[in-house]
PDB file of N, CA and C in Angstrom:
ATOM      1  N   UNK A   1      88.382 100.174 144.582  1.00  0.00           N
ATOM      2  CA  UNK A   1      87.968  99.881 143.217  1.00  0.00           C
ATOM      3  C   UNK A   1      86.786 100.768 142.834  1.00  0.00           C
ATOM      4  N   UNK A   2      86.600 101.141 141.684  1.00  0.00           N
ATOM      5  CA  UNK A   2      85.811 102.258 140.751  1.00  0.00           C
ATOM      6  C   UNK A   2      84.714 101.135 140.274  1.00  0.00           C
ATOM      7  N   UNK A   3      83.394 101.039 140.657  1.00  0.00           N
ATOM      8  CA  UNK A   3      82.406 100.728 139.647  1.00  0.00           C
ATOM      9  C   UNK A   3      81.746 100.898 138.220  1.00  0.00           C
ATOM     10  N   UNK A   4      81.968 100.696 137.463  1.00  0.00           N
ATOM     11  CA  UNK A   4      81.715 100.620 135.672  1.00  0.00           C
ATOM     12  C   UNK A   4      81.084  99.688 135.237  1.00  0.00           C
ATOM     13  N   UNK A   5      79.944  99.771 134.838  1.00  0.00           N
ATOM     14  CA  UNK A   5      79.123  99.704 134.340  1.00  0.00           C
ATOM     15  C   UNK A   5      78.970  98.147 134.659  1.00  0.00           C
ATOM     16  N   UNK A   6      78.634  98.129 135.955  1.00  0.00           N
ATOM     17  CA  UNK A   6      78.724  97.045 136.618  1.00  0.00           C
ATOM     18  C   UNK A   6      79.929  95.747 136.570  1.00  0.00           C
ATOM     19  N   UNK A   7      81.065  96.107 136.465  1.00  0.00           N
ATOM     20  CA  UNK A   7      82.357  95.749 136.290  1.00  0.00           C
ATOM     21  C   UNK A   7      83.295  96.514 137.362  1.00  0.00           C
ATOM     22  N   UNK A   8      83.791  96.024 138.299  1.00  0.00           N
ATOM     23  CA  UNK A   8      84.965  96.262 139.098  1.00  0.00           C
ATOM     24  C   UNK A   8      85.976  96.577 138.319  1.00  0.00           C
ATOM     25  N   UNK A   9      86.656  97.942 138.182  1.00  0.00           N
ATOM     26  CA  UNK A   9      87.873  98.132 137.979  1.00  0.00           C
ATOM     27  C   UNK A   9      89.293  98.797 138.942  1.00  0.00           C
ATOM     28  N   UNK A  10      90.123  98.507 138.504  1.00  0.00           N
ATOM     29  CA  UNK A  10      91.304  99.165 139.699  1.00  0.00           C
ATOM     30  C   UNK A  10      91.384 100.696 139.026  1.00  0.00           C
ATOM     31  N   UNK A  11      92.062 101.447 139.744  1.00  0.00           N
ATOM     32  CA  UNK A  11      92.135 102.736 139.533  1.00  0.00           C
ATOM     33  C   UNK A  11      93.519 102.955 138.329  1.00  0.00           C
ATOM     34  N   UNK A  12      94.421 101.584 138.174  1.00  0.00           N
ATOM     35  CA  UNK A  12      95.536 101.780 137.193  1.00  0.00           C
ATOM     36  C   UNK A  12      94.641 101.674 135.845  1.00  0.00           C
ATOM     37  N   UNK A  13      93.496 101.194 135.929  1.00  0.00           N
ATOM     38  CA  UNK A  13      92.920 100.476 134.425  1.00  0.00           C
ATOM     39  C   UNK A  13      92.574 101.608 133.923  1.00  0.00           C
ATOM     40  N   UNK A  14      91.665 102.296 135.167  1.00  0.00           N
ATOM     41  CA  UNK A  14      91.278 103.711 134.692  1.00  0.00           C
ATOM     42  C   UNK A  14      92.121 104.657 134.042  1.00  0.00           C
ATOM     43  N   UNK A  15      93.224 104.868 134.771  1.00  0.00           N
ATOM     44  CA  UNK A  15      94.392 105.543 134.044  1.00  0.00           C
ATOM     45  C   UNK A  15      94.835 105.279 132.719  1.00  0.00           C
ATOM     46  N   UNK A  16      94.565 104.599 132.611  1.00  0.00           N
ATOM     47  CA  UNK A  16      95.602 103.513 131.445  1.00  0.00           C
ATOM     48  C   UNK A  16      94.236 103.888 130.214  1.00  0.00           C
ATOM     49  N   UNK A  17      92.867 103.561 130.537  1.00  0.00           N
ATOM     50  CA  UNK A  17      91.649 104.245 129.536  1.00  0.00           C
ATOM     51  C   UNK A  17      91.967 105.474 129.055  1.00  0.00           C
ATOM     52  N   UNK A  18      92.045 106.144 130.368  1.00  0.00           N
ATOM     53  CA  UNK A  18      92.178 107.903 130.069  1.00  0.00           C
ATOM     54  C   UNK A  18      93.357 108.028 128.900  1.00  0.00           C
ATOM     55  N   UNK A  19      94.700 107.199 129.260  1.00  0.00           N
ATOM     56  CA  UNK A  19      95.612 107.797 128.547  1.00  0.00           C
ATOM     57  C   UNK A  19      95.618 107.149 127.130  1.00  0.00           C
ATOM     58  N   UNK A  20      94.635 105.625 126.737  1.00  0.00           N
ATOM     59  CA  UNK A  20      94.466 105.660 125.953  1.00  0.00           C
ATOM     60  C   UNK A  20      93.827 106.680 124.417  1.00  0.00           C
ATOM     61  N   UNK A  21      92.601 107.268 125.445  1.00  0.00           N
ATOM     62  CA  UNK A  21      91.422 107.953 125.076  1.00  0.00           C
ATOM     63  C   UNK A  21      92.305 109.249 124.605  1.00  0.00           C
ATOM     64  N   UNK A  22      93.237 109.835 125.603  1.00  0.00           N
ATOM     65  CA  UNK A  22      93.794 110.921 124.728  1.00  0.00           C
ATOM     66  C   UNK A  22      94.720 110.701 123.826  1.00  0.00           C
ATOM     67  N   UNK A  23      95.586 109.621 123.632  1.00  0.00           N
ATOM     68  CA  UNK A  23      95.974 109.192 122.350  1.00  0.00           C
ATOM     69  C   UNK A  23      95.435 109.018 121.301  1.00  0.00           C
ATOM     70  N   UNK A  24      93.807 108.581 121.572  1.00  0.00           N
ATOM     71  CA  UNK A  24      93.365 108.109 120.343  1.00  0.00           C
ATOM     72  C   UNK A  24      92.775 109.711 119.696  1.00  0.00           C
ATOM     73  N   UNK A  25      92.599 110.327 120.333  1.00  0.00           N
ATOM     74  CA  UNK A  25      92.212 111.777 120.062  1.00  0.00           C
ATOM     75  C   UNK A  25      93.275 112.652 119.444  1.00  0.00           C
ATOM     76  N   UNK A  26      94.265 112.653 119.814  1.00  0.00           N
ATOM     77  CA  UNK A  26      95.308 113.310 119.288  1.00  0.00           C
ATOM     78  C   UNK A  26      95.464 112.369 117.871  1.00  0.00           C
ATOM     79  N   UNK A  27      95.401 111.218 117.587  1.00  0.00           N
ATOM     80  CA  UNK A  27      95.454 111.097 116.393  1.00  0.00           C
ATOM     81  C   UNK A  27      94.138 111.547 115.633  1.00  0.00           C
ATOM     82  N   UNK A  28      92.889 111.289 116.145  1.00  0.00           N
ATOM     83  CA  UNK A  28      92.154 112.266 115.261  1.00  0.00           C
ATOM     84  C   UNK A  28      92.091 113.528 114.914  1.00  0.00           C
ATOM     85  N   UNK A  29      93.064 113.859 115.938  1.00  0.00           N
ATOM     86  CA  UNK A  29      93.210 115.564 115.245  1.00  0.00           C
ATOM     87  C   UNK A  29      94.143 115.977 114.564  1.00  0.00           C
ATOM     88  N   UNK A  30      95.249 114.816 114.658  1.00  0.00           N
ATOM     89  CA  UNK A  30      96.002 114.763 113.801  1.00  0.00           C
ATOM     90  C   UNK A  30      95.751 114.923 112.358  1.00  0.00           C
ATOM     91  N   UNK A  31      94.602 113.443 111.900  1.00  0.00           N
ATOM     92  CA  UNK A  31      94.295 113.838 111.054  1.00  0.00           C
ATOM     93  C   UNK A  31      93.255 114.439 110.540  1.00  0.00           C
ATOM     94  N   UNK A  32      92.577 114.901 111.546  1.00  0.00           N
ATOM     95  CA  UNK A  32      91.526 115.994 110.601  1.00  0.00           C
ATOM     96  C   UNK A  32      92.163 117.003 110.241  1.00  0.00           C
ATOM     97  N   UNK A  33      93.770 117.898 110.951  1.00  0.00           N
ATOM     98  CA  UNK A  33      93.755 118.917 110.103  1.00  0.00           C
ATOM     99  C   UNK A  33      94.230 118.671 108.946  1.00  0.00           C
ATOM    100  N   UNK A  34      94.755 117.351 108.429  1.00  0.00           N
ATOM    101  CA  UNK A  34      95.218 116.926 107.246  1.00  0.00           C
ATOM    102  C   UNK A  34      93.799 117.014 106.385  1.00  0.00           C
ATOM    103  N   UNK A  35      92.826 117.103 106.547  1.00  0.00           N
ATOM    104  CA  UNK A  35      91.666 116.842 106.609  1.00  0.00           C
ATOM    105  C   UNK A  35      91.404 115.547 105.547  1.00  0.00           C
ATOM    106  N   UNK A  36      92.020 114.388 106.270  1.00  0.00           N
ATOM    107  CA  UNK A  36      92.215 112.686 105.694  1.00  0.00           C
ATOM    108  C   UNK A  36      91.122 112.119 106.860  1.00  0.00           C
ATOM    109  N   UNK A  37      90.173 111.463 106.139  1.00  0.00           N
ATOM    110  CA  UNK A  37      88.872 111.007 107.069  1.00  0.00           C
ATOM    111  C   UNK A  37      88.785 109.542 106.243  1.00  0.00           C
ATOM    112  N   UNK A  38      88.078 108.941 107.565  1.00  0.00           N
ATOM    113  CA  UNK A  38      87.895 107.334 106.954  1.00  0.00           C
ATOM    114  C   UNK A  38      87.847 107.183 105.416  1.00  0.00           C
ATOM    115  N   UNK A  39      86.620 108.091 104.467  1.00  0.00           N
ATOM    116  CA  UNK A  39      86.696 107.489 103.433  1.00  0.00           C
ATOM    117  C   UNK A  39      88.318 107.741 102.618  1.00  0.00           C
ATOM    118  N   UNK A  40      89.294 108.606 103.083  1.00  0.00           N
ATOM    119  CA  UNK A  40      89.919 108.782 102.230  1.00  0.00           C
ATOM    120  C   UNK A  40      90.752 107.014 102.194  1.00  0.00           C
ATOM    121  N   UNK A  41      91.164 106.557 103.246  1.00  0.00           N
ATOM    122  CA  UNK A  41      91.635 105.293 103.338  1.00  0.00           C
ATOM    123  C   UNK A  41      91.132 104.495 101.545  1.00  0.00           C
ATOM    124  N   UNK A  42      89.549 104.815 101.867  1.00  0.00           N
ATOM    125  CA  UNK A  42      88.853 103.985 100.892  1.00  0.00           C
ATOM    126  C   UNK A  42      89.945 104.295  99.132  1.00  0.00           C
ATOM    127  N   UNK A  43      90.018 105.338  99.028  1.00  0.00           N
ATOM    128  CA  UNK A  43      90.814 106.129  97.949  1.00  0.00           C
ATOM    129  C   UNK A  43      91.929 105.382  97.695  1.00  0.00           C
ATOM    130  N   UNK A  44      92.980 105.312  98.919  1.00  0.00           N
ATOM    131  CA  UNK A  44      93.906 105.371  98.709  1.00  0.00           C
ATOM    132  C   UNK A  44      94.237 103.576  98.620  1.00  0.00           C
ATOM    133  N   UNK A  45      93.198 102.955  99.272  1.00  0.00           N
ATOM    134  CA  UNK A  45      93.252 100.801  99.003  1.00  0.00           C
ATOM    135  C   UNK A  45      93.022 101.180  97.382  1.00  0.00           C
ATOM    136  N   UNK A  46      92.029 101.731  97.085  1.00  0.00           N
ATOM    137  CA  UNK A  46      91.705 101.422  95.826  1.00  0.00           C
ATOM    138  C   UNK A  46      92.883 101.915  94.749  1.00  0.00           C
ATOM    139  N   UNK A  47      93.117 102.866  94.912  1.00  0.00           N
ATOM    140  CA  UNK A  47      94.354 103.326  93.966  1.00  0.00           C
ATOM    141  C   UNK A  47      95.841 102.841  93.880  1.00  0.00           C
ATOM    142  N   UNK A  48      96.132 101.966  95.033  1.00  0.00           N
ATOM    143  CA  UNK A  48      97.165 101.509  95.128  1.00  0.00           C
ATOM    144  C   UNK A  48      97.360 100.082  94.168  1.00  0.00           C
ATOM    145  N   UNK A  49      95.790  99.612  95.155  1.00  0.00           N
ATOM    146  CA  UNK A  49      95.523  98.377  94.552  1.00  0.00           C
ATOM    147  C   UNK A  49      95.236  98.165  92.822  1.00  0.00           C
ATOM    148  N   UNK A  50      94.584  99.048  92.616  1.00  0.00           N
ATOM    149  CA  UNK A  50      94.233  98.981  90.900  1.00  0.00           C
ATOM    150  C   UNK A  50      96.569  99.257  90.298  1.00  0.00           C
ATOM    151  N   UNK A  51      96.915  99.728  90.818  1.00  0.00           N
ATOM    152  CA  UNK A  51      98.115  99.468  90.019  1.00  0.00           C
ATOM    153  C   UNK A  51      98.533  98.681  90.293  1.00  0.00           C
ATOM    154  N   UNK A  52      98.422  97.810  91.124  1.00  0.00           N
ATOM    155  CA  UNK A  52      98.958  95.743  91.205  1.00  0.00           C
ATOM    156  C   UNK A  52      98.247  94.935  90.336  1.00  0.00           C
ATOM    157  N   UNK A  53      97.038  95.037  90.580  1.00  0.00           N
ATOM    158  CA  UNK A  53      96.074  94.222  90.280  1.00  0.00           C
ATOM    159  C   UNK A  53      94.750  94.837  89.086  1.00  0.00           C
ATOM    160  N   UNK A  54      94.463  93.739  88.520  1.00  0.00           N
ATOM    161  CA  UNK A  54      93.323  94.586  87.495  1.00  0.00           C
ATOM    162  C   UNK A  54      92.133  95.094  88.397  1.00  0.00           C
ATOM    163  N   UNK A  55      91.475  95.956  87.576  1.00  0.00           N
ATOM    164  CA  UNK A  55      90.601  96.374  88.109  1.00  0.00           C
ATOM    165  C   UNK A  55      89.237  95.781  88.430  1.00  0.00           C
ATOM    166  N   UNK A  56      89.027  95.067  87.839  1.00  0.00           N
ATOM    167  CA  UNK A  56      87.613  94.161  88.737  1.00  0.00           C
ATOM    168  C   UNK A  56      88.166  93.073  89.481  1.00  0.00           C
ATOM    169  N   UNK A  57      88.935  93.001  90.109  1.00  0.00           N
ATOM    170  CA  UNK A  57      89.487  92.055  91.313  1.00  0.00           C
ATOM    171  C   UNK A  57      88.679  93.239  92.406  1.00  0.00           C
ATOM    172  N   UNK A  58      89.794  94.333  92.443  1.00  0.00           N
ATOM    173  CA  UNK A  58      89.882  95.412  92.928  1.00  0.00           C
ATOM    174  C   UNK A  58      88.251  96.044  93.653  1.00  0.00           C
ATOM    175  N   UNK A  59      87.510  95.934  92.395  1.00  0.00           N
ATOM    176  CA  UNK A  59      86.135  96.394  92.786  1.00  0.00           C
ATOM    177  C   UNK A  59      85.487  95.155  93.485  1.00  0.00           C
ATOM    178  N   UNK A  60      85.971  94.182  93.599  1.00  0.00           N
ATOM    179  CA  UNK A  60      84.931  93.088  94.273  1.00  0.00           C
ATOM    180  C   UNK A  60      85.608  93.555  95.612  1.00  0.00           C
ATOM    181  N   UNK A  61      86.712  93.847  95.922  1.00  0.00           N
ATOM    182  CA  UNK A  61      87.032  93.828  97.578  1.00  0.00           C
ATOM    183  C   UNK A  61      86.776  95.244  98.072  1.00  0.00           C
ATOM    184  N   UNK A  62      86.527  96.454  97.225  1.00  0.00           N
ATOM    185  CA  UNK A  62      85.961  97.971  97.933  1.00  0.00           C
ATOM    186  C   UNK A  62      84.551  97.440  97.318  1.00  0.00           C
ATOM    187  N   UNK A  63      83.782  96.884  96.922  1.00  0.00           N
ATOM    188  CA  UNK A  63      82.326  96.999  96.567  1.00  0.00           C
ATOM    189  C   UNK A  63      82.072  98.130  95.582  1.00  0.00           C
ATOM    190  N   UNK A  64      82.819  98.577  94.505  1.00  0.00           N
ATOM    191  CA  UNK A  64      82.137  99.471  93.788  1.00  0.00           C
ATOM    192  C   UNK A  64      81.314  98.445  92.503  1.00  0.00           C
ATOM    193  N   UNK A  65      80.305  99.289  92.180  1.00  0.00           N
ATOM    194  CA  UNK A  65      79.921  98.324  90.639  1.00  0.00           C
ATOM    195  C   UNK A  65      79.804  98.628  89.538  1.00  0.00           C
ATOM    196  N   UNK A  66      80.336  99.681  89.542  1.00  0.00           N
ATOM    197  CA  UNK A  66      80.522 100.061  87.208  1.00  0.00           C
ATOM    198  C   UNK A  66      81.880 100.615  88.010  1.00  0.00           C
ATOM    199  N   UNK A  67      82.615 100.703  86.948  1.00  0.00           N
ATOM    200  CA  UNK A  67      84.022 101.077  86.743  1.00  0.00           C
ATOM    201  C   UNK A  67      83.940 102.463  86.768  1.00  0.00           C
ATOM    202  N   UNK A  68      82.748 102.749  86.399  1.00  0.00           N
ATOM    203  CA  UNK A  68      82.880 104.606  86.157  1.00  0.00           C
ATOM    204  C   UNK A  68      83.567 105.420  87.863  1.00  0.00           C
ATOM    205  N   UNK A  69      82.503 104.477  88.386  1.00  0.00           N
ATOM    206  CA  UNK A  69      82.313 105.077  90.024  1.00  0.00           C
ATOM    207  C   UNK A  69      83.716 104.899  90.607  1.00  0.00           C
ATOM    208  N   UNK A  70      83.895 103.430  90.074  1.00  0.00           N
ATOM    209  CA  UNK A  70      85.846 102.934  90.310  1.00  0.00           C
ATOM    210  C   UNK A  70      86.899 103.824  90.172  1.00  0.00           C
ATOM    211  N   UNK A  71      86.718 104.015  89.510  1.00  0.00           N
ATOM    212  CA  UNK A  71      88.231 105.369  88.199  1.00  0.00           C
ATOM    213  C   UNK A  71      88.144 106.812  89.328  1.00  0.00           C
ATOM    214  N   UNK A  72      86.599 107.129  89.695  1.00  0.00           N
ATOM    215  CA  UNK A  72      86.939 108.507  90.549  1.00  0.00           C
ATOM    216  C   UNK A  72      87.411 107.915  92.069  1.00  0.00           C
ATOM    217  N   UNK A  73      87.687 106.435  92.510  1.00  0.00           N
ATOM    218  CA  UNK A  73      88.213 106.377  93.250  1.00  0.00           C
ATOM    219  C   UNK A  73      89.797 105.733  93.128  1.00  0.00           C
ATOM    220  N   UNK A  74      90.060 105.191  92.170  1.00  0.00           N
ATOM    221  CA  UNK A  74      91.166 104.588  91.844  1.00  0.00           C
ATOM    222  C   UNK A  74      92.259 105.533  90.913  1.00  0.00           C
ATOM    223  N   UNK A  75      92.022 105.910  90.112  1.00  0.00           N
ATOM    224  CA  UNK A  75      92.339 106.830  89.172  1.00  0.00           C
ATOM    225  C   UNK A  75      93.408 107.864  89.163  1.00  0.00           C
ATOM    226  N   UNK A  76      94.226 107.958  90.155  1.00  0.00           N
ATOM    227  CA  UNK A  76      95.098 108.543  90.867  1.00  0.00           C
ATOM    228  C   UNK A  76      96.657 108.781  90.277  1.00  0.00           C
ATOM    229  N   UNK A  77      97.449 109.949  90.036  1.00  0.00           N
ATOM    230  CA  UNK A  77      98.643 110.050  89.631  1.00  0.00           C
ATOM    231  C   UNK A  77      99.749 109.993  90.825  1.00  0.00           C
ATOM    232  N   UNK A  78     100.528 108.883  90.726  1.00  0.00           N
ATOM    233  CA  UNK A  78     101.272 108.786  91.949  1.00  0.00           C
ATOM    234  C   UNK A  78     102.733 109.652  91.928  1.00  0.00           C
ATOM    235  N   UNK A  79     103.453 109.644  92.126  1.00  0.00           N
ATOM    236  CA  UNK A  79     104.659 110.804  92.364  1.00  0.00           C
ATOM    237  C   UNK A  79     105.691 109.997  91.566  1.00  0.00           C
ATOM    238  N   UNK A  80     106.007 108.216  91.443  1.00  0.00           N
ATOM    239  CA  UNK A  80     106.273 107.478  90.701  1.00  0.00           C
ATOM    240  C   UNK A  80     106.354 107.552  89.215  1.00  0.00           C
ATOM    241  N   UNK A  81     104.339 107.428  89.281  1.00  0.00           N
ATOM    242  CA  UNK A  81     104.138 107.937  87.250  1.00  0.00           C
ATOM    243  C   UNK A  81     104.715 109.664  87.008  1.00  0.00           C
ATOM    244  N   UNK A  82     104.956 110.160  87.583  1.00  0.00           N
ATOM    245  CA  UNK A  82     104.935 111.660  87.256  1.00  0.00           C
ATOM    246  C   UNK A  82     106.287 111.763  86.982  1.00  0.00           C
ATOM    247  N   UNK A  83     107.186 110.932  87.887  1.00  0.00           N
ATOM    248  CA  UNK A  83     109.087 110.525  87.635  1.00  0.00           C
ATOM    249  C   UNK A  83     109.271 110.162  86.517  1.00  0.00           C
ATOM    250  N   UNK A  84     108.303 109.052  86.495  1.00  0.00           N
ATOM    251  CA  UNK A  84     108.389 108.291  84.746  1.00  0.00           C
ATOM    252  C   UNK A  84     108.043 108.845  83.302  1.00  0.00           C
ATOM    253  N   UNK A  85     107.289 109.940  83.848  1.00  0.00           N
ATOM    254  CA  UNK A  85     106.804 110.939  82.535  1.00  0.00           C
ATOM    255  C   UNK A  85     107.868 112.042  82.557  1.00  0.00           C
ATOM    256  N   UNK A  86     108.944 112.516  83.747  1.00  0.00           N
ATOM    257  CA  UNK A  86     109.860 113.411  83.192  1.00  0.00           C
ATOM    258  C   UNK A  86     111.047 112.702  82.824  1.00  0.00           C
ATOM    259  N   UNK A  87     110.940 111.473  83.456  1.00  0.00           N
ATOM    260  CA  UNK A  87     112.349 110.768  83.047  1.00  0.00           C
ATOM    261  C   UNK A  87     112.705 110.939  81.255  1.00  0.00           C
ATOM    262  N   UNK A  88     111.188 110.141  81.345  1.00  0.00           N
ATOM    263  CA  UNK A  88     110.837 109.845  79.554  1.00  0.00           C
ATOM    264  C   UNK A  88     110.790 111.441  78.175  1.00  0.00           C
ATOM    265  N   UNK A  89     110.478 111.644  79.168  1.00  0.00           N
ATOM    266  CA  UNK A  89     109.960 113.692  78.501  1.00  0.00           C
ATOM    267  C   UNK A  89     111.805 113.792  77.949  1.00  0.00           C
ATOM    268  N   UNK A  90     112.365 113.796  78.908  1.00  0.00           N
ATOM    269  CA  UNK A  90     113.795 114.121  78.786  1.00  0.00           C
ATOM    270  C   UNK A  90     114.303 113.035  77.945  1.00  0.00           C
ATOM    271  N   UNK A  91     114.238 112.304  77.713  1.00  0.00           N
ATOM    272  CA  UNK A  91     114.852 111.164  76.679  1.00  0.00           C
ATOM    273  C   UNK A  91     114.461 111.326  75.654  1.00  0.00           C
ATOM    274  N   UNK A  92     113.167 111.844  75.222  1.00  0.00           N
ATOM    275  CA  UNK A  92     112.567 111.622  73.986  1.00  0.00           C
ATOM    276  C   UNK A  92     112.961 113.263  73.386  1.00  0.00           C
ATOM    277  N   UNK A  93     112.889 114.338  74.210  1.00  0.00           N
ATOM    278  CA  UNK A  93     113.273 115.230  73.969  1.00  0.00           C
ATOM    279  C   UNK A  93     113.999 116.006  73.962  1.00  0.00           C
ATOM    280  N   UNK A  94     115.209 115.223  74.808  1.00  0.00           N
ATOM    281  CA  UNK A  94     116.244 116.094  74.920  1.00  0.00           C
ATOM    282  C   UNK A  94     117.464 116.044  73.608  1.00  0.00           C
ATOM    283  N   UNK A  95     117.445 115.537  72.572  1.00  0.00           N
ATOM    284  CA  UNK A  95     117.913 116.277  71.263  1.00  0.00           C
ATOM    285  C   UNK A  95     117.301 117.154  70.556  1.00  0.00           C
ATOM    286  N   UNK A  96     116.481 117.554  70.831  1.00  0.00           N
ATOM    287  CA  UNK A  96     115.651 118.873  70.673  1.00  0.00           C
ATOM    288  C   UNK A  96     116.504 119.958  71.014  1.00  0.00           C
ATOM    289  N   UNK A  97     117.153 120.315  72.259  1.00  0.00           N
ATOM    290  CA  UNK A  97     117.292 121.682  72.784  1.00  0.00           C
ATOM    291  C   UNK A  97     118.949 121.294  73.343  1.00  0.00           C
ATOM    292  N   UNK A  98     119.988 122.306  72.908  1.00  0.00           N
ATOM    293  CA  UNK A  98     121.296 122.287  73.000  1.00  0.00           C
ATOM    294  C   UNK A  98     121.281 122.314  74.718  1.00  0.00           C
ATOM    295  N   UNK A  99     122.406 121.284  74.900  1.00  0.00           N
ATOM    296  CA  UNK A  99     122.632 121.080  75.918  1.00  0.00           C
ATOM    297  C   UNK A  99     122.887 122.317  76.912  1.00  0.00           C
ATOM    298  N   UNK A 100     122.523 122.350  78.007  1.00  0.00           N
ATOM    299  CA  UNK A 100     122.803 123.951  78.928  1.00  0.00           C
ATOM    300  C   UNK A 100     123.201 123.145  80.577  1.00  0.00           C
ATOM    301  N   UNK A 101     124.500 123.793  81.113  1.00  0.00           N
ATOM    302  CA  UNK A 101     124.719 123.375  82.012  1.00  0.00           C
ATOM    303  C   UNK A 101     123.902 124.449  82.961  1.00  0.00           C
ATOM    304  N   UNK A 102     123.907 124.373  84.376  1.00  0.00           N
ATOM    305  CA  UNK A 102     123.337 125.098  85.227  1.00  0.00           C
ATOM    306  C   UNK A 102     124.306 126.223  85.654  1.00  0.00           C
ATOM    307  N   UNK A 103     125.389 126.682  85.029  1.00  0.00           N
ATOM    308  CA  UNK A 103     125.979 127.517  85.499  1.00  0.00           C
ATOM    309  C   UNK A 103     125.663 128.513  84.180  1.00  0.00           C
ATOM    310  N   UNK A 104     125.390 128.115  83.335  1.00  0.00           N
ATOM    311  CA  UNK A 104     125.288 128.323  81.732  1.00  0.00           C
ATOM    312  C   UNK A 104     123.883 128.924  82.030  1.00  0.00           C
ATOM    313  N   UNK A 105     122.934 128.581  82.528  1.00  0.00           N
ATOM    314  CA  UNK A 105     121.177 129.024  82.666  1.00  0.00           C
ATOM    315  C   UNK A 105     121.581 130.104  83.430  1.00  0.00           C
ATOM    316  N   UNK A 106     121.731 130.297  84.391  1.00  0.00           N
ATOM    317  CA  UNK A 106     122.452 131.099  85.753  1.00  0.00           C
ATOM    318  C   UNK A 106     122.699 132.440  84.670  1.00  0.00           C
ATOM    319  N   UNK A 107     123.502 132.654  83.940  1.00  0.00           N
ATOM    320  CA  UNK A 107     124.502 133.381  83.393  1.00  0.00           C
ATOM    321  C   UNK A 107     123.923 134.034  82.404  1.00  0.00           C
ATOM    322  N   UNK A 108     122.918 133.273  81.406  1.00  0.00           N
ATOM    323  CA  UNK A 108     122.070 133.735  80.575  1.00  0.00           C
ATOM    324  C   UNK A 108     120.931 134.404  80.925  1.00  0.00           C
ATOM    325  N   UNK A 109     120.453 134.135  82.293  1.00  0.00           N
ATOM    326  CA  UNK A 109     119.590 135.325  82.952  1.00  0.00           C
ATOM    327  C   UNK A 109     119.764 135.973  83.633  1.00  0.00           C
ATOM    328  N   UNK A 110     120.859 136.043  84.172  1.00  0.00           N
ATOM    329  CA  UNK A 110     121.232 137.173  84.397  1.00  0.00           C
ATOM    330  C   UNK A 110     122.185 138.526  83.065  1.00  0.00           C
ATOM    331  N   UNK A 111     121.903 137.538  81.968  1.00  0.00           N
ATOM    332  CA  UNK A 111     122.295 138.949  80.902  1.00  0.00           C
ATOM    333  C   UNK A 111     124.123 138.750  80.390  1.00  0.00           C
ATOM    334  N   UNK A 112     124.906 138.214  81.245  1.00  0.00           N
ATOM    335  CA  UNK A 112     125.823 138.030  80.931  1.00  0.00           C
ATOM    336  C   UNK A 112     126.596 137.036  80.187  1.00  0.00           C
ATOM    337  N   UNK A 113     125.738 136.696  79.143  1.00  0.00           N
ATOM    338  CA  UNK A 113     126.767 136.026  78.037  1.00  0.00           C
ATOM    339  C   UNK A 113     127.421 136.306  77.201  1.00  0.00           C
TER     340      UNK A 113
END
């Protein structure tokens, strides 16, 4: 048995630390080259959460206290709203511009119509 810090351990426990310790490392490097660090978490509760829930619920459970400070953490365009703004773009505007199939676009730039 290995002495620690005045604690008897077996030599499997030790192993089993080590291979924790490099797991937990490989995920930090995981994400640092994403370069996503604790506060971003903070970002991403808050922005999720403000589109469920109103926004001063929201600020009592991250601790922000004017809304201003809130919005640069909540404030966020999700890939969702951005679907919903071309969905809509195209509905509202598509009697505007004669219909064009994709073989039809194809054909017109390359010169041959």
């Amino acid at each position: 048995m290995v002495k620690n810090w005045g604690r008897s351990q077996k030599p499997e426990a030790l192993k089993d630390r080590a291979e924790a310790k490099k797991i937990r490392q490989e995920a930090v490097d995981y994400w640092k080259k994403r370069n996503v660090v604790f506060h971003s978490w903070r970002h991403f509760y808050a922005a999720r959460m403000a589109d469920k829930i109103e926004a001063r619920k929201v600020m009592l459970a991250t601790g922000h206290k004017t809304e201003a400070v809130f919005k640069v953490y909540a404030d966020h365009a999700l890939e969702n709203d951005l679907n919903d703004v071309a969905v809509t773009t195209g509905d509202v505007f598509s009697g505007l511009l004669p219909e064009l199939s994709l073989g039809q676009v194809n054909t017109q730039k390359e010169g041959n119509v």
